[in-house]
Structures are given as structure tokens and as C-alpha cells.
Protein backbone atom coordinates (compact mmCIF):
# COMPACT_ATOMS: atom_id res chain seq x y z
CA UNK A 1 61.77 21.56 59.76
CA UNK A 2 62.12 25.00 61.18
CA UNK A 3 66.04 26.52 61.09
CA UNK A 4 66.84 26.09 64.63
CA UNK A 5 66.66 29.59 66.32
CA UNK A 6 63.60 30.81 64.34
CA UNK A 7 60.80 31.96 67.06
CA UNK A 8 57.59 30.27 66.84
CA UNK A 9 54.92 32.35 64.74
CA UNK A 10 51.76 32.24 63.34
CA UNK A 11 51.66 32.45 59.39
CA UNK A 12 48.88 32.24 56.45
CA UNK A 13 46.17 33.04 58.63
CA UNK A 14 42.94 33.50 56.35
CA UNK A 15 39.79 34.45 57.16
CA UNK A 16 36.83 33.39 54.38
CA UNK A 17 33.09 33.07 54.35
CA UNK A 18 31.66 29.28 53.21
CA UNK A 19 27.62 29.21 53.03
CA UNK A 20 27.31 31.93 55.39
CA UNK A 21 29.99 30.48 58.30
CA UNK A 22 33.17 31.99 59.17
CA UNK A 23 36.37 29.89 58.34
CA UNK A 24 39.58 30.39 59.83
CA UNK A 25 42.60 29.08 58.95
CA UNK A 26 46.15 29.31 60.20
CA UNK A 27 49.46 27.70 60.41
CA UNK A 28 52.37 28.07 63.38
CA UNK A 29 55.96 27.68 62.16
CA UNK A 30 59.03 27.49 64.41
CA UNK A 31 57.41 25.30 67.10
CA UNK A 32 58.36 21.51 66.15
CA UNK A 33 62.05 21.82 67.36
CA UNK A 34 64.17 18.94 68.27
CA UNK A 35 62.83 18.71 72.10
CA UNK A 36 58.82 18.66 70.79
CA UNK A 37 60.01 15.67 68.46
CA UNK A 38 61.81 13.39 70.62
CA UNK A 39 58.65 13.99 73.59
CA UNK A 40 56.18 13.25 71.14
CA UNK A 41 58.38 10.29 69.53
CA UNK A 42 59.19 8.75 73.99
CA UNK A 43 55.07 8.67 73.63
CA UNK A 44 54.21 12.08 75.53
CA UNK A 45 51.13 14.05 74.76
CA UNK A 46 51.82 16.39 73.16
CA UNK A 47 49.46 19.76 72.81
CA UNK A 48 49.51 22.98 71.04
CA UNK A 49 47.57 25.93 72.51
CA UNK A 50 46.07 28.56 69.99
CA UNK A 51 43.84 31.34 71.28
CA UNK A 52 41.96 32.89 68.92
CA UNK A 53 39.80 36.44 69.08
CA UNK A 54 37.50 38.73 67.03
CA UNK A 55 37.15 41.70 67.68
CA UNK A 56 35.01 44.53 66.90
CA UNK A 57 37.00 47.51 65.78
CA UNK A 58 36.23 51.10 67.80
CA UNK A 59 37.66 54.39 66.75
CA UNK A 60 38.36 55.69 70.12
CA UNK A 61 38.50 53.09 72.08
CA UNK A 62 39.92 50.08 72.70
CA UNK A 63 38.78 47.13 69.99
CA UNK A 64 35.81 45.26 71.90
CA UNK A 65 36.31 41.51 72.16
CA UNK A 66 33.19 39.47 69.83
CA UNK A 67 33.95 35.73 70.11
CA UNK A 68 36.82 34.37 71.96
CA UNK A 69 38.24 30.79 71.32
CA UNK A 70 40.48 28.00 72.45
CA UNK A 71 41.83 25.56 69.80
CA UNK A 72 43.79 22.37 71.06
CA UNK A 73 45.56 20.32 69.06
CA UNK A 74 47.81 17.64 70.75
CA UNK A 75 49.58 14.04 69.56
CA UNK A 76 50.03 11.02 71.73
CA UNK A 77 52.18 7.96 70.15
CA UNK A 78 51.66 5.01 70.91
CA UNK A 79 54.82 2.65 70.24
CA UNK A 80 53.22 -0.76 69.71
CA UNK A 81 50.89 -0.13 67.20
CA UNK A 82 53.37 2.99 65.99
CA UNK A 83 50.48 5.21 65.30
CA UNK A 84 49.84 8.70 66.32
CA UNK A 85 46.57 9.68 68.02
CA UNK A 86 45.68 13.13 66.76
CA UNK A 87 42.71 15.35 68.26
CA UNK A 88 42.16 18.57 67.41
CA UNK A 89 39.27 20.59 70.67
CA UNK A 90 37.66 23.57 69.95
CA UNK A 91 36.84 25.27 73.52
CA UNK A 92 37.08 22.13 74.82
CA UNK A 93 34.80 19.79 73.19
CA UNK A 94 36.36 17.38 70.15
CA UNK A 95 36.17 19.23 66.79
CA UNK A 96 38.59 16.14 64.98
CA UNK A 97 39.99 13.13 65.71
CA UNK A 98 42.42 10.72 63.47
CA UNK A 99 44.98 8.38 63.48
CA UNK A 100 48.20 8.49 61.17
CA UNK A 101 51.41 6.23 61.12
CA UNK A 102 53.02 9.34 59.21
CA UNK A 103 54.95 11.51 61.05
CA UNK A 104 54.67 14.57 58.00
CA UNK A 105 51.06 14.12 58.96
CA UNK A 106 51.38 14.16 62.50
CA UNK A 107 53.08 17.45 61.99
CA UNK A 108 50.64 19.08 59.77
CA UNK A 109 47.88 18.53 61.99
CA UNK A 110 49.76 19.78 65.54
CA UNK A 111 50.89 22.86 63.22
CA UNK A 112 48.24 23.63 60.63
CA UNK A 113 44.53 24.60 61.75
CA UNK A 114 42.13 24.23 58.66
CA UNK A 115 38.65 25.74 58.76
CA UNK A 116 37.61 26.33 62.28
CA UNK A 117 33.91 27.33 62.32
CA UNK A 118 33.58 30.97 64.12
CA UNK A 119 29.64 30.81 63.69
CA UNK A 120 27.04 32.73 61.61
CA UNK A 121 28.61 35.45 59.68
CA UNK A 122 24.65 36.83 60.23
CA UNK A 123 25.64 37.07 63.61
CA UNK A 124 28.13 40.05 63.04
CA UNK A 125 26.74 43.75 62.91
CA UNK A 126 27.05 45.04 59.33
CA UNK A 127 28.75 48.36 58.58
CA UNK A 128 31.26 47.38 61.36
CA UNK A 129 34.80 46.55 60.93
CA UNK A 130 35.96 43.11 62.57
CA UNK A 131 39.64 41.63 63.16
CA UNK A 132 40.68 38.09 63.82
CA UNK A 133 43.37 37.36 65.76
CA UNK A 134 45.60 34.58 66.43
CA UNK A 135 48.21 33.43 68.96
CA UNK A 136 49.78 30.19 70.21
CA UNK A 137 50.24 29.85 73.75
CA UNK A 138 53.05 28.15 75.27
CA UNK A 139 53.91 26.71 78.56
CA UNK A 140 55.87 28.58 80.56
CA UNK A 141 59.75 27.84 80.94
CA UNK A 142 62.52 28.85 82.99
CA UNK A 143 66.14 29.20 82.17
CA UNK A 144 68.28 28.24 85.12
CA UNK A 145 65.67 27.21 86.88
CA UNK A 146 64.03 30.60 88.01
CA UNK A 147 63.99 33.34 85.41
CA UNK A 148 60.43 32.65 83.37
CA UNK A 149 61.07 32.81 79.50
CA UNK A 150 57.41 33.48 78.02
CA UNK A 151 57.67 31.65 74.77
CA UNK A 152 53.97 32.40 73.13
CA UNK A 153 53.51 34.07 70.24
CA UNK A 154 52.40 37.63 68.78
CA UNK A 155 49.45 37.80 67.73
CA UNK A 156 48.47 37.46 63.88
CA UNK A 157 46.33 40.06 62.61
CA UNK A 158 43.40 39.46 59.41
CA UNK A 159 40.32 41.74 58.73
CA UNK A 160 37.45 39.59 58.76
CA UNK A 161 34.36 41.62 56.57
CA UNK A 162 31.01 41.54 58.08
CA UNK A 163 28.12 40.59 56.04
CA UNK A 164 26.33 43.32 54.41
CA UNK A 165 22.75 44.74 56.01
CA UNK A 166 20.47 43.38 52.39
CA UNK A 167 22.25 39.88 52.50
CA UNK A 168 20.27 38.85 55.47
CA UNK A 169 17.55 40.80 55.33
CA UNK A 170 14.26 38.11 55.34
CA UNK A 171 12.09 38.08 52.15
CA UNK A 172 9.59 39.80 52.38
């Protein structure tokens, strides 16, 4: 577990190339705090709200956004069979779904996003420069009852290399 006071961020975000698909990876630290655990452990849902962006890079203007993408991942517990439903959405449809009676698993897979499929890496221009980034959204809270205390997180920044022009180029 987090040290209580450390904001929620996104860490070891990696960007990587498998058979010609994009592959992100990520984890968010600082989020499971005592409140998360003991609504996901009185059998709330429980969902996690990553958005995640690539964008083209521009020299004088303002980057251009590519592919944007919502990731989901939430927990439900059920307390007679004491397993935890896990599903993991990708822009809304089901990506993943599992079961676990471990809560160190549970964890992982509300906190740790493991190969999410941005598409074709064909489908990016070559010779341009592409960034992926990464945020968790958060509800919105208030602290005595009517100041809003935004509690997403910054963004996480990797360069994300396009494919080069002869690597998918047809034979000819």
C-alpha cells in the first residue's frame, strides 16, 4: 500500500510495438487508500477511469489529437461466494473479464493496465513524431460539502515511434 498522503499518479507507462500493434502499458499508484478498500471490501463497484491519448506532435502548433481512449477497470465483491468480479472496458466494450478470491490480485488489476491494443502501428504517418499520454480520472469531491477538490491525475508522457515508410511498403 501507498504511504498515506502520496497523490495518485501514473507510473511505468511503456509504449512497445508486438507484430505490428501498439501496446500500452501503465500502472497508477497512490489511488487504493483506506476509503477505496473498505467500499470495495462493503461490496461496492468499484471503477477506475484512465483516459488515454496520442498525439501527433506539431512544431508550431498545438500537438493534434490521433486516437483517443477510455479504459475502465472496476471490482465488485461479492460476500457469499468471497470473490471479486474484475472487468477491465476499453471505450466501452469488455476488453477482460476474471474472477479472483485474492485481494493482491484484485489490486493489480484495478491499478495495473497491461497491453492495451492502440491499433495498427501501419496506421501512423511515418517521419512523424507521436506521444502517448495517460491520465486517471477521478470523481469529483468536495471538502465541506461545497468547495470541489479535482483529484485526477497529470498526465504521463512516453514517445511512441512511428513505423518507418519501407516497413510497410507492399512487395512489389
Amino acid at each position: 500500500a501507498p504511504p498515506s498522503g502520496v497523490s495518485p499518479r501514473i507510473v511505468d507507462l511503456r509504449v512497445g510495438d508486438r507484430e505490428g500493434t501498439v501496446l500500452v502499458s501503465f500502472r497508477l499508484v497512490g489511488a487504493l487508500d483506506a476509503e477505496a478498500r473498505a467500499r470495495i471490501a462493503s461490496g461496492l463497484e468499484t471503477t477506475y477511469n484512465y483516459r488515454l491519448e496520442v498525439l501527433r506532435r506539431r512544431r508550431f502548433w498545438s500537438d493534434a489529437r490521433v486516437r483517443d481512449h477510455r479504459i475502465l477497470t472496476s471490482v465488485k465483491y461479492d460476500s457469499l461466494s468471497r470473490q471479486y468480479g474484475l472487468t477491465l472496458k476499453l471505450d466501452g466494450e469488455v476488453e477482460r473479464s476474471s474472477t479472483t478470491d485474492r485481494v493482491d490480485e484484485m489490486e493489480r488489476w484495478l491499478t495495473s493496465v497491461k497491453e492495451i491494443s492502440l491499433g495498427l502501428a501501419s496506421e501512423l504517418l511515418p517521419a512523424e513524431q507521436y506521444l502517448v499520454r495517460v491520465k486517471a480520472d477521478f470523481p469529483l469531491r468536495f471538502v465541506w460539502l461545497f468547495i470541489p477538490w479535482d483529484r485526477d491525475t497529470p498526465w504521463a508522457r512516453a514517445p511512441l515511434s512511428a513505423p518507418s515508410v519501407t516497413s510497410h511498403e507492399p512487395n512489389r
